[in-house]
Protein backbone atom coordinates (compact mmCIF):
# COMPACT_ATOMS: atom_id res chain seq x y z
CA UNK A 1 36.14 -20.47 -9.26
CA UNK A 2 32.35 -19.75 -8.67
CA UNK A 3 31.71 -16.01 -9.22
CA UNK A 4 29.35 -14.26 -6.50
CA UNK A 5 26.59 -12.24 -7.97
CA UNK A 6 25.73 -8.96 -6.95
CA UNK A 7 22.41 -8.32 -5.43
CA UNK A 8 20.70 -6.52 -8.49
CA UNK A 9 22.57 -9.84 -10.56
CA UNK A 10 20.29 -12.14 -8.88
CA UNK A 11 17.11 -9.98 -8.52
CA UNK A 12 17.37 -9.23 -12.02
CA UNK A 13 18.02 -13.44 -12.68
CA UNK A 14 15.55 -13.93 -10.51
CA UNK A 15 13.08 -11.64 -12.31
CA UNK A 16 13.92 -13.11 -15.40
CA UNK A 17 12.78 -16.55 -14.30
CA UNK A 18 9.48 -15.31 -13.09
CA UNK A 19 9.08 -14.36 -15.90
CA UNK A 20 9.52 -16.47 -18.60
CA UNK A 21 13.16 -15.76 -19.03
CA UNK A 22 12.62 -12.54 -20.52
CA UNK A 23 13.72 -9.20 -18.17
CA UNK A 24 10.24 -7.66 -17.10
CA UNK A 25 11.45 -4.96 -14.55
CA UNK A 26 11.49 -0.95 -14.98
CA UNK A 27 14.75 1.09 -14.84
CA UNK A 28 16.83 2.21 -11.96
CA UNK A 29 15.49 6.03 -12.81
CA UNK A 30 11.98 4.69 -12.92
CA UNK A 31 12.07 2.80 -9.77
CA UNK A 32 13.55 5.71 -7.34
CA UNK A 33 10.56 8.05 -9.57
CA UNK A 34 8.27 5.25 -8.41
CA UNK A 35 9.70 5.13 -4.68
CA UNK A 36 9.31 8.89 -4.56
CA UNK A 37 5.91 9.40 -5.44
CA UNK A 38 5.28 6.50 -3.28
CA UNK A 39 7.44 8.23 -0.30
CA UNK A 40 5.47 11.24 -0.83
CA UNK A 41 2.03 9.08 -0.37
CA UNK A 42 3.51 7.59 2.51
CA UNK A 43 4.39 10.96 4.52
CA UNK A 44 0.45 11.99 3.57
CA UNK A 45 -1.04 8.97 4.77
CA UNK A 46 1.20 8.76 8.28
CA UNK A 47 0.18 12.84 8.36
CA UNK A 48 -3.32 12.15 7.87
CA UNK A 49 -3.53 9.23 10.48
CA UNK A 50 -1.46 11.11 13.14
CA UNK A 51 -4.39 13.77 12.67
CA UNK A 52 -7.08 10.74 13.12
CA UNK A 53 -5.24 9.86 16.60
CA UNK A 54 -4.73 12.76 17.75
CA UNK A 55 -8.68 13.44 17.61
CA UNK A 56 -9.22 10.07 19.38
CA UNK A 57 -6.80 10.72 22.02
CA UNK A 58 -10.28 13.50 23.68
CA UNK A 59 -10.99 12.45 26.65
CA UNK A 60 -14.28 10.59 27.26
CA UNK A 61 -17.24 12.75 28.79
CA UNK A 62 -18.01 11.20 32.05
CA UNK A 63 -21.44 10.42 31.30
CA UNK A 64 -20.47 7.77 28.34
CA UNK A 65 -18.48 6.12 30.63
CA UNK A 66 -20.91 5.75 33.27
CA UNK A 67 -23.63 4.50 30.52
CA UNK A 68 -26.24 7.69 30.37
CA UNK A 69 -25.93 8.43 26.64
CA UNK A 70 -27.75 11.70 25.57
CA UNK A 71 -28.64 11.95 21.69
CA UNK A 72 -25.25 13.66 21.80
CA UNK A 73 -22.93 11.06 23.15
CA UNK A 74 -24.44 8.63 20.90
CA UNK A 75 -23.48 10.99 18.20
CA UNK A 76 -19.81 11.26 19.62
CA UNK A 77 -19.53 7.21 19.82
CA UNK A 78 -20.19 7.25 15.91
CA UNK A 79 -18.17 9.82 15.16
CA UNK A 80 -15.23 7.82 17.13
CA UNK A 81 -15.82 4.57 15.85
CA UNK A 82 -15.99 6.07 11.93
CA UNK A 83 -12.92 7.63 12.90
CA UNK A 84 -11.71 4.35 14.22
CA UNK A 85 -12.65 3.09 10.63
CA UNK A 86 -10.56 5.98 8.90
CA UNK A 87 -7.37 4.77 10.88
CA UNK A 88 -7.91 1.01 10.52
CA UNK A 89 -8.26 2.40 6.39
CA UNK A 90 -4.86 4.43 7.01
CA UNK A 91 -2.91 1.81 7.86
CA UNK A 92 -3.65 -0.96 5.53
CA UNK A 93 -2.69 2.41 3.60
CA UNK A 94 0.18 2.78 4.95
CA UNK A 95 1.67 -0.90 5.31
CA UNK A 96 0.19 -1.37 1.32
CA UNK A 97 3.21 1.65 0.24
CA UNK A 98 5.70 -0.13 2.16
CA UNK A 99 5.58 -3.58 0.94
CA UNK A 100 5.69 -1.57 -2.57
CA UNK A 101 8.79 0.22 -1.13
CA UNK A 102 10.47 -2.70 -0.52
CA UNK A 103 9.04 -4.66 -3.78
CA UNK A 104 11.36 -1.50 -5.65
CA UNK A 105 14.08 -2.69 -2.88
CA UNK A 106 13.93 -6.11 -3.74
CA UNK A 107 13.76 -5.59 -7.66
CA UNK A 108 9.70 -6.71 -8.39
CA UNK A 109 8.01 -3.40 -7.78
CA UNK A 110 5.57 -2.65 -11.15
CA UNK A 111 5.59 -6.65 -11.98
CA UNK A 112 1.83 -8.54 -11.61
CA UNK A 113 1.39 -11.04 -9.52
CA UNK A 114 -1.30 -12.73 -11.44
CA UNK A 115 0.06 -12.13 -14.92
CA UNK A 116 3.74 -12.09 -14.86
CA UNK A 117 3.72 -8.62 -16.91
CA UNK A 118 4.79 -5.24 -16.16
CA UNK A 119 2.17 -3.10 -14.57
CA UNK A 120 0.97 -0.45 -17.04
CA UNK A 121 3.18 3.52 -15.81
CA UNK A 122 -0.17 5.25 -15.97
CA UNK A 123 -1.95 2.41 -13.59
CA UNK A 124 1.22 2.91 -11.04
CA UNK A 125 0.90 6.46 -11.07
CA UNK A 126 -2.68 5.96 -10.07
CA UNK A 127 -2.55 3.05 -7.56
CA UNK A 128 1.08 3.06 -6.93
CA UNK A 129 1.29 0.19 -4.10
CA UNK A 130 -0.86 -2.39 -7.26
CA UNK A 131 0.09 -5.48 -7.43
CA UNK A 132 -2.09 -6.28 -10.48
CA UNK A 133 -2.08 -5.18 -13.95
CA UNK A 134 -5.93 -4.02 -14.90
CA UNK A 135 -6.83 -6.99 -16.71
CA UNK A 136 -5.95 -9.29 -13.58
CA UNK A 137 -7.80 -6.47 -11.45
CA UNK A 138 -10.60 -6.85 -13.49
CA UNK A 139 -10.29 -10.56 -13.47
CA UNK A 140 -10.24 -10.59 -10.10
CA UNK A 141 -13.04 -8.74 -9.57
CA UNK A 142 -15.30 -11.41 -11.93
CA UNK A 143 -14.62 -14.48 -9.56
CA UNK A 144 -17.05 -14.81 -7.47
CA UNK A 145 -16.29 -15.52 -3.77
């Protein structure tokens, strides 16, 4: 009779053959530490671009929108669109956390992409949403594109 595996069974199987057969995943404590700090970065970043929108939302002086742009309006339109930046920024932000959310759901969160090995605690505490260890960062940043 076959036996079914449990869900951390086969991520952790999974992992294992990824990874040259040898487990290269973080604890259960260390992941929901991980998924924390990366909650908490989450709730800033969805705080921070609600505060972007919200600034956006202003209405639009009547004279932009009928084309006569003072020194003033042209000011405004470059404020807007570098605000436009900020949000664009937010949410790559934003969607970066959760696909590392669900890489500590799915039992590869802290593993490198490039590399195979497990991403360095202090480099996740700085950039916790990496997918690269620094040497593959800094690989990565050699090749010339």
């Amino acid at each position: 009779m076959q036996q079914q595996l449990t869900k951390k069974q086969s991520i952790q199987i999974s992992t294992k053959q990824k990874h040259g057969g040898h487990s290269a995943i973080y604890s259960r404590l260390e992941l929901a530490e991980f998924k924390k700090a990366l909650d908490m970065r989450l709730q800033r970043a969805q705080r921070r671009q609600n505060a972007v929108r919200i600034s956006l939302s202003g209405d639009v002086d009547n004279s932009v929108a009928m084309g006569i742009m003072t020194l003033e309006d042209s000011a405004d339109v470059a404020e807007k669109e570098s605000l436009v930046n900020v949000t664009n920024r937010q949410q790559k932000f934003i969607l970066e956390i959760q696909a590392a959310m669900e890489r500590i759901d799915n039992g590869d969160y802290g593993v490198c992409i490039s590399t195979g090995q497990l991403i360095d605690k202090d480099r996740l505490g700085v950039v916790p949403h990496t997918r690269l260890d620094l040497s593959a960062k800094i690989a990565d940043k050699d090749v010339v594109r």
